[in-house]
N, C-alpha and C. Protein backbone atom coordinates (compact mmCIF):
# COMPACT_ATOMS: atom_id res chain seq x y z
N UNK A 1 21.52 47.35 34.74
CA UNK A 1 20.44 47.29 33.77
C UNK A 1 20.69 46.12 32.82
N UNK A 2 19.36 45.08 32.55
CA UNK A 2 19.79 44.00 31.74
C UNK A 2 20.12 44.36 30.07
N UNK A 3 19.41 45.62 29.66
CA UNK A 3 19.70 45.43 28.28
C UNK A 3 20.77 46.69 28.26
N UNK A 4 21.21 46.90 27.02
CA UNK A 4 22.46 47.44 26.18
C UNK A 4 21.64 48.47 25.59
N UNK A 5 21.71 49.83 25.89
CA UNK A 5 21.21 51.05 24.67
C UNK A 5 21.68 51.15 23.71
N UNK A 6 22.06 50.41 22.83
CA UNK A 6 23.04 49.76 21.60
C UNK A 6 22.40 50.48 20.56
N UNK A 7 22.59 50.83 19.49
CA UNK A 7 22.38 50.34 18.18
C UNK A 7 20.68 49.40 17.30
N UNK A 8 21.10 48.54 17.96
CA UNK A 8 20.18 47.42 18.10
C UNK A 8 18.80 47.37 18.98
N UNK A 9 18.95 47.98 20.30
CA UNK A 9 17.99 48.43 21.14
C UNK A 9 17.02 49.58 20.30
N UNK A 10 18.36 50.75 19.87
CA UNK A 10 17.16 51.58 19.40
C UNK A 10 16.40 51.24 17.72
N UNK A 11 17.10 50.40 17.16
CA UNK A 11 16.30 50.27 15.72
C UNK A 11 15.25 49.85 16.43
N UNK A 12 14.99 48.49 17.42
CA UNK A 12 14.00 47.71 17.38
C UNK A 12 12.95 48.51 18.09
N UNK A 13 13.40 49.49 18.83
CA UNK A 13 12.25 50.53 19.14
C UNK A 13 11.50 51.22 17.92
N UNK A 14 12.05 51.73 17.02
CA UNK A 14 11.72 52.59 15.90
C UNK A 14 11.06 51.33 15.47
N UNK A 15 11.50 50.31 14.99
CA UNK A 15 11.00 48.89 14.06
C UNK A 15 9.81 48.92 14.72
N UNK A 16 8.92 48.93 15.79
CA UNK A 16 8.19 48.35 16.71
C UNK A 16 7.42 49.18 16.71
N UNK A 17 7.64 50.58 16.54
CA UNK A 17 6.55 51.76 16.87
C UNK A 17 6.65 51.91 18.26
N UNK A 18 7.75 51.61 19.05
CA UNK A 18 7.43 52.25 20.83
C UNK A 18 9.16 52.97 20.76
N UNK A 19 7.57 54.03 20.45
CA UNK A 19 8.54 55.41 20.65
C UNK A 19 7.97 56.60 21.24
N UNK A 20 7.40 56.44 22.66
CA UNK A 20 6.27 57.34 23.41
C UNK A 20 7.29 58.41 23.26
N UNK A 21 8.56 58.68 23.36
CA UNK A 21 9.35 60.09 22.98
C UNK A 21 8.75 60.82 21.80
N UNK A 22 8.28 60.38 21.27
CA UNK A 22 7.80 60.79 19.88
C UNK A 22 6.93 62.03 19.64
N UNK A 23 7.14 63.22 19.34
CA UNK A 23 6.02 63.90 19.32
C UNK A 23 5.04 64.24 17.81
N UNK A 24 5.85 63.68 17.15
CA UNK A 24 5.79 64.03 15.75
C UNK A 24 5.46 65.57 15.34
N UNK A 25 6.60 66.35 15.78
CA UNK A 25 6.80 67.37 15.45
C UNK A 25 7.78 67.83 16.13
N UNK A 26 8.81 68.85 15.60
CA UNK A 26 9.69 69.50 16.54
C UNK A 26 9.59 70.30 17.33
N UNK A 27 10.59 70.00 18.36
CA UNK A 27 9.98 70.61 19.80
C UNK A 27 9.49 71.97 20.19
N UNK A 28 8.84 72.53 20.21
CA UNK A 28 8.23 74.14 20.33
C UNK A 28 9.77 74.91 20.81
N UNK A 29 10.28 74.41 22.22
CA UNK A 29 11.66 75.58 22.31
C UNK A 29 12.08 75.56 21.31
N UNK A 30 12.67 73.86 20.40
CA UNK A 30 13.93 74.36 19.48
C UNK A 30 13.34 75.08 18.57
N UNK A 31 12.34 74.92 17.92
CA UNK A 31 11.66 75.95 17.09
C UNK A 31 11.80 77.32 17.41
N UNK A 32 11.21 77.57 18.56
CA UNK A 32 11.41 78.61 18.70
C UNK A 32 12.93 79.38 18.98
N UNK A 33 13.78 78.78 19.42
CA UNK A 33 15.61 79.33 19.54
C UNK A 33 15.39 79.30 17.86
N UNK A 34 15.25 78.54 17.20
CA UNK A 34 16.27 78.32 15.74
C UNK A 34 15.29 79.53 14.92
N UNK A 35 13.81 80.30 15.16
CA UNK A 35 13.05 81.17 14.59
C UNK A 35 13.92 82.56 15.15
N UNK A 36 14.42 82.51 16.18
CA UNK A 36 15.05 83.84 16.62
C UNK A 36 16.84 83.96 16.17
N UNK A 37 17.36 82.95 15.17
CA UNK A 37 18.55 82.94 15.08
C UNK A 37 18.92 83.65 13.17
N UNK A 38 19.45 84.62 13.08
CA UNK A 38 19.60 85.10 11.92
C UNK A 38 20.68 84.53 10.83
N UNK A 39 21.73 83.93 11.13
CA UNK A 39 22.75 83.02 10.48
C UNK A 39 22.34 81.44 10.16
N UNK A 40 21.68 82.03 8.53
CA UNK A 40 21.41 80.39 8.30
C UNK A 40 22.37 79.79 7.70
N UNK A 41 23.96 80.14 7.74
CA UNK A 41 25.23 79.38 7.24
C UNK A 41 25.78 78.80 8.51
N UNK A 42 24.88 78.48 9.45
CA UNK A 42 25.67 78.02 10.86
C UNK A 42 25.82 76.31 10.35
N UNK A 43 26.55 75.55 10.63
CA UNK A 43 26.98 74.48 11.01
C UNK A 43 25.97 73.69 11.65
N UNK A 44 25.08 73.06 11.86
CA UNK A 44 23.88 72.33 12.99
C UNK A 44 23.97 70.86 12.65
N UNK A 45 24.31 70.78 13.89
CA UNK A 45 24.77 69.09 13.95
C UNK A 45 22.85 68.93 15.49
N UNK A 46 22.86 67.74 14.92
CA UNK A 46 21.60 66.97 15.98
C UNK A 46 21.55 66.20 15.81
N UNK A 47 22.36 65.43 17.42
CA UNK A 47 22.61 64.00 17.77
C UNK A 47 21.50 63.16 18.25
N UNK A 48 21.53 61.89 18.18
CA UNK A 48 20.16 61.69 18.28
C UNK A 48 19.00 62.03 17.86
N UNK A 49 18.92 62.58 16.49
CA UNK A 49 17.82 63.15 15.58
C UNK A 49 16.71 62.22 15.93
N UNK A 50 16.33 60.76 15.76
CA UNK A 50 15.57 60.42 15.65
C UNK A 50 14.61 60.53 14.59
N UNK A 51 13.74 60.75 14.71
CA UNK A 51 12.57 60.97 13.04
C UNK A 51 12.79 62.20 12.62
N UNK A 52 13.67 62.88 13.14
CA UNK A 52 14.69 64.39 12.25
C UNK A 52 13.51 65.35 12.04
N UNK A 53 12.61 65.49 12.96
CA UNK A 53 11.82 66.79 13.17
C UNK A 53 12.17 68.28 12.96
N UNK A 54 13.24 67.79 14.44
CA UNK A 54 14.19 69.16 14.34
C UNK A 54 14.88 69.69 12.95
N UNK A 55 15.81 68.97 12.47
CA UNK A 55 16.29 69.06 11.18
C UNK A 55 15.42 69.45 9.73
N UNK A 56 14.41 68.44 9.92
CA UNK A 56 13.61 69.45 8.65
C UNK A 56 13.03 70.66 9.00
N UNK A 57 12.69 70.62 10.51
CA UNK A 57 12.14 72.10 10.66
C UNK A 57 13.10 73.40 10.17
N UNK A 58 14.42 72.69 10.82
CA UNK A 58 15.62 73.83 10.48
C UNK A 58 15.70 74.18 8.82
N UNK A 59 16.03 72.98 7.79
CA UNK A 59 16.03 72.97 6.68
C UNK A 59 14.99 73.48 6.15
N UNK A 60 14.15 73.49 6.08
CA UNK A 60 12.50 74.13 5.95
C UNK A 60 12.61 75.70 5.72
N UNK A 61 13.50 76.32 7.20
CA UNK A 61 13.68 77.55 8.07
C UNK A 61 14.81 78.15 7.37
N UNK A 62 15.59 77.62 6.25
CA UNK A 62 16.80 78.24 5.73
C UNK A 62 18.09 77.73 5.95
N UNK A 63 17.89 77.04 7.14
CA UNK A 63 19.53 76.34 7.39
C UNK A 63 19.60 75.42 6.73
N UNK A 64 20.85 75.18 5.35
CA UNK A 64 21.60 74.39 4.68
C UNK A 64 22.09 73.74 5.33
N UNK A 65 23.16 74.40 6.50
CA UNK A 65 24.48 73.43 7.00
C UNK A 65 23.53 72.78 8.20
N UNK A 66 22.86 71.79 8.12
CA UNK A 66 22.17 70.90 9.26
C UNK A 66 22.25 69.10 8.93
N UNK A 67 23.01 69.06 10.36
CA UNK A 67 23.37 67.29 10.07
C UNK A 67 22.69 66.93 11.14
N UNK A 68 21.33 65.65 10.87
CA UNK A 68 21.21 64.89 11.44
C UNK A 68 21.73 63.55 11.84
N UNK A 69 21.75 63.31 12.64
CA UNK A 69 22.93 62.08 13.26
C UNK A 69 21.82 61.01 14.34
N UNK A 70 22.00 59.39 14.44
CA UNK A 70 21.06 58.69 14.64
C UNK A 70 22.30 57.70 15.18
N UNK A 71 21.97 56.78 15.93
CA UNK A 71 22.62 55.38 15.71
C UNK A 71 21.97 54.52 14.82
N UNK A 72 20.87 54.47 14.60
CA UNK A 72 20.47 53.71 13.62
C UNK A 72 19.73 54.54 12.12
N UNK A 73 19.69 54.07 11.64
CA UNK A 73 19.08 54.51 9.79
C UNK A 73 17.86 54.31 9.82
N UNK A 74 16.93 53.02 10.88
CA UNK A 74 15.70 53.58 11.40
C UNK A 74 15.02 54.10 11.76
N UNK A 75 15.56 55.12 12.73
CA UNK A 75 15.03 56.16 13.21
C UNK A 75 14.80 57.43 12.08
N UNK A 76 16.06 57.78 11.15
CA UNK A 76 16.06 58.69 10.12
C UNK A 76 15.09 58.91 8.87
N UNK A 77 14.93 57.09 8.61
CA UNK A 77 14.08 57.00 6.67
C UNK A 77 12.87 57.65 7.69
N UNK A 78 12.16 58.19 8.62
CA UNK A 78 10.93 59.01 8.61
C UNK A 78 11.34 60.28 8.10
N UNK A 79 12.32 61.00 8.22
CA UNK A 79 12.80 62.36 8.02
C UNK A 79 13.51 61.83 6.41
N UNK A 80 13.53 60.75 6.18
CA UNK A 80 14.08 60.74 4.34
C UNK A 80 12.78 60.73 3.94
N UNK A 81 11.48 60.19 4.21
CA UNK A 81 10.53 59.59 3.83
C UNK A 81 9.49 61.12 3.77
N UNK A 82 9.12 61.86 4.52
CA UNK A 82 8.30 62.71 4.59
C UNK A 82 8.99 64.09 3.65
N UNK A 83 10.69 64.44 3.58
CA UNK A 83 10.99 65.43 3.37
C UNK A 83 12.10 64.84 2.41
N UNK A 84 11.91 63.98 1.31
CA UNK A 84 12.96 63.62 0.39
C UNK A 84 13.90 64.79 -0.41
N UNK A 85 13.74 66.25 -0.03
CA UNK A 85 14.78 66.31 -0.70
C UNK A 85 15.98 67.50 1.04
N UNK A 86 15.72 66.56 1.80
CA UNK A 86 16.65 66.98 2.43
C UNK A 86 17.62 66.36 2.33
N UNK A 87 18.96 66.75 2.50
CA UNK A 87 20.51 65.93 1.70
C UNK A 87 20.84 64.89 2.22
N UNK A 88 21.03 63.86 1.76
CA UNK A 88 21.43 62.80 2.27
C UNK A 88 22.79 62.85 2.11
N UNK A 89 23.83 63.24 2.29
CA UNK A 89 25.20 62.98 2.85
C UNK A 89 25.33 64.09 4.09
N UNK A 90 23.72 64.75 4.23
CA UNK A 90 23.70 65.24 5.80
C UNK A 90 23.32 64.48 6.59
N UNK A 91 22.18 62.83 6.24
CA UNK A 91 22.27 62.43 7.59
C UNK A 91 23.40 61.31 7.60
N UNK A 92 23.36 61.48 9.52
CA UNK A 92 24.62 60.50 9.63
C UNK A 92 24.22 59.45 10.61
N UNK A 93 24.68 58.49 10.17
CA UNK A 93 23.99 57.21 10.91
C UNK A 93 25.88 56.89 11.79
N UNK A 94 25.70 56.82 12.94
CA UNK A 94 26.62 56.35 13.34
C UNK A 94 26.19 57.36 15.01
N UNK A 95 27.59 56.32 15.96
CA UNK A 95 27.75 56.69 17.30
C UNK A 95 28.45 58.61 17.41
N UNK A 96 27.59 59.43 18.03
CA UNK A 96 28.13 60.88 18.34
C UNK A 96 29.39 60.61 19.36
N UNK A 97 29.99 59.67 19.70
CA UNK A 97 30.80 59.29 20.65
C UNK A 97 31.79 59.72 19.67
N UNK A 98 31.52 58.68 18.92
CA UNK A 98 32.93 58.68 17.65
C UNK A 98 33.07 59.65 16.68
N UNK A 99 32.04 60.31 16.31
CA UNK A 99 31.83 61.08 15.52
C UNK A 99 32.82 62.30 15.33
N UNK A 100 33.46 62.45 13.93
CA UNK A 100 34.39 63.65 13.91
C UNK A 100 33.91 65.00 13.02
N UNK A 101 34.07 66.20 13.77
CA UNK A 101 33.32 67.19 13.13
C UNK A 101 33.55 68.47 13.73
N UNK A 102 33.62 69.72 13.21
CA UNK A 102 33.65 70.78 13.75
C UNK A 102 31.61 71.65 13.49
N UNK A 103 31.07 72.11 14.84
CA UNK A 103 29.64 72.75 14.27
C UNK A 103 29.56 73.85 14.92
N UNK A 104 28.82 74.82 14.70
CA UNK A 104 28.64 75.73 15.18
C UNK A 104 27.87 75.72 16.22
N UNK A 105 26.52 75.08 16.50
CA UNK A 105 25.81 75.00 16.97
C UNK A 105 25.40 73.28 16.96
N UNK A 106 24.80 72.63 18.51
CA UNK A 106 24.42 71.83 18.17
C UNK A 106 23.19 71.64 19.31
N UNK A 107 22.29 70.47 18.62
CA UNK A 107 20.81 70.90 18.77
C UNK A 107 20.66 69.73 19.98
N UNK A 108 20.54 69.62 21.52
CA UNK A 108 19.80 68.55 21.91
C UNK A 108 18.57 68.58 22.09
N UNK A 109 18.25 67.32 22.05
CA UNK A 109 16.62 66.77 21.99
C UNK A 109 16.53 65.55 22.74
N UNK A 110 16.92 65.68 23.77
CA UNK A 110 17.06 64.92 24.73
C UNK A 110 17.62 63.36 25.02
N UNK A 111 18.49 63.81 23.82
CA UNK A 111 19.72 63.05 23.65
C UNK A 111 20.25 62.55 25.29
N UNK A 112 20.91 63.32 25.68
CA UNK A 112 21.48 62.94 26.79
C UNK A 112 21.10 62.44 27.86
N UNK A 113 19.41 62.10 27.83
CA UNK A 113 18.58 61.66 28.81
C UNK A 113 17.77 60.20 28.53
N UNK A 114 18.59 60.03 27.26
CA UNK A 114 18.27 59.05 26.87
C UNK A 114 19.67 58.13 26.98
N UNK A 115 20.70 58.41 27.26
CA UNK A 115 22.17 57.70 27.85
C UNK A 115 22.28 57.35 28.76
N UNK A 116 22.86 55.94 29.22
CA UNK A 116 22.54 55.52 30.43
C UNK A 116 23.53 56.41 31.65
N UNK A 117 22.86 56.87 32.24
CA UNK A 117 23.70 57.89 33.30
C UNK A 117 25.27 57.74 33.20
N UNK A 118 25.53 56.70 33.39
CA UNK A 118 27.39 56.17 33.49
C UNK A 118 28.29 57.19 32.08
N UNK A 119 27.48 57.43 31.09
CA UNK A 119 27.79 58.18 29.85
C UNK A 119 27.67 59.41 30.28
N UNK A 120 27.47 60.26 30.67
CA UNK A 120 26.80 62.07 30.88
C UNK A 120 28.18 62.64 30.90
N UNK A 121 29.05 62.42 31.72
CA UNK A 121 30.44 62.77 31.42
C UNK A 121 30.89 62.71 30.25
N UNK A 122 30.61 61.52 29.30
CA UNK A 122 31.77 61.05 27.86
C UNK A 122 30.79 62.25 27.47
N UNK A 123 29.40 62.43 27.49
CA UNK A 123 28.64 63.04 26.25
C UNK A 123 28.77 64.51 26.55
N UNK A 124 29.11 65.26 27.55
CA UNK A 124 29.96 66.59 27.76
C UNK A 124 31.17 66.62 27.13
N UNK A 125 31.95 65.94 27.12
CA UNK A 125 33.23 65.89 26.76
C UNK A 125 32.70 65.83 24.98
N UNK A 126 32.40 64.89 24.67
CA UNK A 126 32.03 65.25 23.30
C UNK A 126 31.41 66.06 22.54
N UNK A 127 29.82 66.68 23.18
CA UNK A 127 29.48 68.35 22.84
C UNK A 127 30.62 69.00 22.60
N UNK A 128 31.77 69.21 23.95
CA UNK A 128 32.80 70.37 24.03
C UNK A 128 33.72 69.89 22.62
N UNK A 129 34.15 69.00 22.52
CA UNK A 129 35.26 68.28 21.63
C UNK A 129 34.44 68.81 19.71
N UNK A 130 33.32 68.85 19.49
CA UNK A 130 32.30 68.76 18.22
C UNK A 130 32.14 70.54 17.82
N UNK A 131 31.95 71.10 18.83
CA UNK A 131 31.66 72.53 18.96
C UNK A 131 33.03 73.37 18.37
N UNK A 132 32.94 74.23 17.88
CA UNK A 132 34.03 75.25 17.18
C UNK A 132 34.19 76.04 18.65
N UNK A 133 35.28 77.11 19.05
CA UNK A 133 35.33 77.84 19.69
C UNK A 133 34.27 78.89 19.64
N UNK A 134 33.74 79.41 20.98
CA UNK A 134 32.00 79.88 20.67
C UNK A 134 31.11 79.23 20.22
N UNK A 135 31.17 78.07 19.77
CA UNK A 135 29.65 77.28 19.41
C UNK A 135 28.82 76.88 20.61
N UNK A 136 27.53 76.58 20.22
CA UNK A 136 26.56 76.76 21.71
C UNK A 136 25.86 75.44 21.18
N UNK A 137 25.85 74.67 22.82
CA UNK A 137 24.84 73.80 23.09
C UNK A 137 24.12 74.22 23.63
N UNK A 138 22.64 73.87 22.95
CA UNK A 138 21.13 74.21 23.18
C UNK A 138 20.52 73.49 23.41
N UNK A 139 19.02 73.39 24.00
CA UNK A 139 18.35 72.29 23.94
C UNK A 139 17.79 72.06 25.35
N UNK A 140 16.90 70.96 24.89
CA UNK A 140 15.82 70.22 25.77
C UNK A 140 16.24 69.11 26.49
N UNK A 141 16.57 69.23 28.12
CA UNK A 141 16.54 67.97 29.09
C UNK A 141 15.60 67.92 29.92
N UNK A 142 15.54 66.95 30.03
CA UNK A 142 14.16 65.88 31.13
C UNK A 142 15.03 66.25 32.54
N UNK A 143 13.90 66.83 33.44
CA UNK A 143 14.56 66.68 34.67
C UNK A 143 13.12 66.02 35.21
N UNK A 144 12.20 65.58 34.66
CA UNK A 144 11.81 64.26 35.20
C UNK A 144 11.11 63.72 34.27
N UNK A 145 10.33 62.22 34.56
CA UNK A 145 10.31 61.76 33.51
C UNK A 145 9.63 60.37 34.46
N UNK A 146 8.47 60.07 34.19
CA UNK A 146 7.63 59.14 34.34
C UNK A 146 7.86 57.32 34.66
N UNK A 147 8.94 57.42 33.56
CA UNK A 147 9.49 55.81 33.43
C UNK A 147 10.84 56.31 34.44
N UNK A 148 11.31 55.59 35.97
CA UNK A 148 12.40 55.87 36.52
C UNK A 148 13.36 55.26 35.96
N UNK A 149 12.92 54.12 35.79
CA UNK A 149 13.83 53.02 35.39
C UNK A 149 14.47 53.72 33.54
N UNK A 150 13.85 54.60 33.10
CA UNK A 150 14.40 54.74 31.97
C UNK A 150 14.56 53.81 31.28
N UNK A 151 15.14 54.08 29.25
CA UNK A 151 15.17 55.49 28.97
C UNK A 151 14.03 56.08 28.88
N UNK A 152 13.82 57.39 29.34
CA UNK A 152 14.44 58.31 29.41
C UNK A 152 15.23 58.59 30.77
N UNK A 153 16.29 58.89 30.89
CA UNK A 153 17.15 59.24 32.94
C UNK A 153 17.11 60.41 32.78
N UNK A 154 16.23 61.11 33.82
CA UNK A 154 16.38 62.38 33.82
C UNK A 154 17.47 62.91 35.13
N UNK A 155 17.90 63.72 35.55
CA UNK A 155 18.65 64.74 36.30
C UNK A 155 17.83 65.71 36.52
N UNK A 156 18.29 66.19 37.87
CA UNK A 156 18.05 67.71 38.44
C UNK A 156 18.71 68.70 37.97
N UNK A 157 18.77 69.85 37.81
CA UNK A 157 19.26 71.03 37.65
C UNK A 157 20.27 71.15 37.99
N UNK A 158 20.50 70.59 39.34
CA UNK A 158 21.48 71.27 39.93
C UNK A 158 22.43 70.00 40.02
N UNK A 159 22.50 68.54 39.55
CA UNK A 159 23.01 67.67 38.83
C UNK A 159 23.74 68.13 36.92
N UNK A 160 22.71 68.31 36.53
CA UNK A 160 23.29 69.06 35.34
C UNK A 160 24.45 70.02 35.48
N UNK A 161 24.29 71.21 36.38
CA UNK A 161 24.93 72.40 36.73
C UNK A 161 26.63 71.62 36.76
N UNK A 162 26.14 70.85 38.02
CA UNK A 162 27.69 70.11 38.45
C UNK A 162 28.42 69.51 36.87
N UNK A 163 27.60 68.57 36.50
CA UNK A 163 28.11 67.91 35.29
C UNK A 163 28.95 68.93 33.92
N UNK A 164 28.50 69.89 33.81
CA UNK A 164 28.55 70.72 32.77
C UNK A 164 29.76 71.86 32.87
N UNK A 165 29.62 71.93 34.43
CA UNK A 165 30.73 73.05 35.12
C UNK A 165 32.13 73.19 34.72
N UNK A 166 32.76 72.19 34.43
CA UNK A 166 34.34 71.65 34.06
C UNK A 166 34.57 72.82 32.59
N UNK A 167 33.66 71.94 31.86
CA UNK A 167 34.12 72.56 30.34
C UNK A 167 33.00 73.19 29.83
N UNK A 168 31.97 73.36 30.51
CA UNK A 168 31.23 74.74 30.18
C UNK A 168 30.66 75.70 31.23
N UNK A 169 31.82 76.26 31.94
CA UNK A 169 31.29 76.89 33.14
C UNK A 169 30.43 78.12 33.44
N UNK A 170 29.86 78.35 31.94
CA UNK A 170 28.56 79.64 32.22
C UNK A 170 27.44 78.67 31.42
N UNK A 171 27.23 77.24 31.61
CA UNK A 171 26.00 77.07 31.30
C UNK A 171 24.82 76.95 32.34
N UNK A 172 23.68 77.35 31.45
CA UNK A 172 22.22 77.82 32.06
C UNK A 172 21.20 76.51 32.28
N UNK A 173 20.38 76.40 32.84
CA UNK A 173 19.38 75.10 32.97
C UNK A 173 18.40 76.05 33.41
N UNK A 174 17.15 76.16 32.54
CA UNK A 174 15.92 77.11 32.83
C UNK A 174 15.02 76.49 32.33
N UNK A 175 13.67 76.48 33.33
CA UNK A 175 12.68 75.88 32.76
C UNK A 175 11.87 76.22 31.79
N UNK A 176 11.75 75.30 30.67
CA UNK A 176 10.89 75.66 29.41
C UNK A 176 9.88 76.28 29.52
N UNK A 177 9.69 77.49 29.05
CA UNK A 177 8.09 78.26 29.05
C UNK A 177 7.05 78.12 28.22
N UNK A 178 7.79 77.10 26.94
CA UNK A 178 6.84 76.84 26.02
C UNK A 178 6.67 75.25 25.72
N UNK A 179 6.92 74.29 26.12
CA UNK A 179 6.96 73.00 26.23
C UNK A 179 5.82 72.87 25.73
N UNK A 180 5.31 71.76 25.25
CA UNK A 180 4.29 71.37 24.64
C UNK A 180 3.51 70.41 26.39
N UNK A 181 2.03 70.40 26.15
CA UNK A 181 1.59 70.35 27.27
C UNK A 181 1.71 68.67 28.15
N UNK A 182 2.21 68.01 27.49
CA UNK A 182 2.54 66.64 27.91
C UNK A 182 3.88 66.53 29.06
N UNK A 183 4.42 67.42 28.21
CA UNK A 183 6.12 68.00 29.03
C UNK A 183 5.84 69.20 29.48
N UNK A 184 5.01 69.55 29.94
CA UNK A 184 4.98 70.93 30.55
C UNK A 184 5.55 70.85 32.20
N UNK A 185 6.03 71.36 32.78
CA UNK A 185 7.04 71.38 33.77
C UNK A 185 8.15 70.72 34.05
N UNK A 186 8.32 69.76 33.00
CA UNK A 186 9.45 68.64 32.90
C UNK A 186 10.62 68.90 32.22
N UNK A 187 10.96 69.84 31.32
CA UNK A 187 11.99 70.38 30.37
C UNK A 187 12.60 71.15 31.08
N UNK A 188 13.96 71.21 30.56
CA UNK A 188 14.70 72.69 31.14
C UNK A 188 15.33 72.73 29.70
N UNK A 189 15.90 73.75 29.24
CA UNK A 189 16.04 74.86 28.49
C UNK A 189 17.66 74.95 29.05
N UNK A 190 18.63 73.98 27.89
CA UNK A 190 20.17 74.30 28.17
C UNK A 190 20.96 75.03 27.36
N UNK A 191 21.59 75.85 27.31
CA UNK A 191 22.64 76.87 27.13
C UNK A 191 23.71 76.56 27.62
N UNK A 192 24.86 76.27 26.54
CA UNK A 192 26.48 76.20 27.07
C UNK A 192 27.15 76.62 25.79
N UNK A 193 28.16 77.43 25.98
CA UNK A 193 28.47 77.97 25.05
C UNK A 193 30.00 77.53 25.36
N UNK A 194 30.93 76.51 24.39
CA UNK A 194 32.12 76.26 24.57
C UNK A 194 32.93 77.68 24.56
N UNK A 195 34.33 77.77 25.30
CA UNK A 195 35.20 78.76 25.03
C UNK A 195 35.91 78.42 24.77
């Protein structure tokens, strides 16, 4: 691939307005997992926030402990800009690679389908490494996806399954029942719960 998913790649997407990922709103599953969850002192880390949908929805919903995380500070001032008094030493601008942290829970949003395939390994290893003992990865992956060439790279199910097996060997891949109708048959619905 000629370009670099850098840093730099994604401001100038946000800078530009091409951001067809975009729904401008948070995603109906995570909404709906984070409406059925009773512990609003959980830990919620969400990598790849982007315009931090998810996050204000959560914050909105009662959860304090919620960190949005971006590579760039572009993607975020929409979620500083619409919802100014969500905390700013919660969002975090920097690589989830490097990132040091213990969470209870952490939120994908199709983070990982937006990494160039060669990464899917480091970014398992880092969910597992971020997560407390019992903390659960949740969330929304593309198992297909219009642009081949990506981003977005989607995976099969049963690609995921393999990938995930090592260090989370009871996670689930189920197709979204409530996807919003653009992504309707395209989501799966992940569950991994570190041990």
């Amino acid at each position: 691939m000629a370009r670099e998913l850098n840093a730099r790649y994604w401001e100038d997407r946000y800078t530009t307005g091409d951001t067809p990922w975009d729904i401008g709103a948070a995603s109906t599953p995570i909404t709906t997992y984070l409406d059925g969850l009773r512990d609003r002192d959980l830990r919620i880390l969400i990598p790849g926030a982007g315009r931090g949908y998810e996050a204000e929805y959560a914050h909105r919903a009662g959860f304090r402990n919620v960190f949005a995380m971006d590579l760039t500070d572009e993607a975020l001032k929409g979620l500083s800009q619409r919802y100014p008094t969500f905390p700013r030493e919660q969002l975090l601008i920097g690589d989830v690679f490097e990132h040091e942290g213990t969470y209870d829970l952490i939120l994908e949003q199709t983070l990982l389908c937006a990494l160039e395939p060669a990464d899917r390994e480091r970014y398992v290893r880092a969910m597992h490494r971020l997560l407390m003992p019992g903390g659960k990865l949740v969330g929304v992956l593309f198992d297909q996806v219009p642009n081949p060439q990506g981003p977005p790279f989607a995976a099969s199910k049963e690609e995921y399954e393999r990938l995930f097996t090592s260090l989370f060997p009871g996670a689930t891949f189920e197709r979204c029942h409530n996807s919003i109708t653009p992504r309707a048959g395209r989501e799966l619905w992940m569950k991994a719960v570190r041990s």
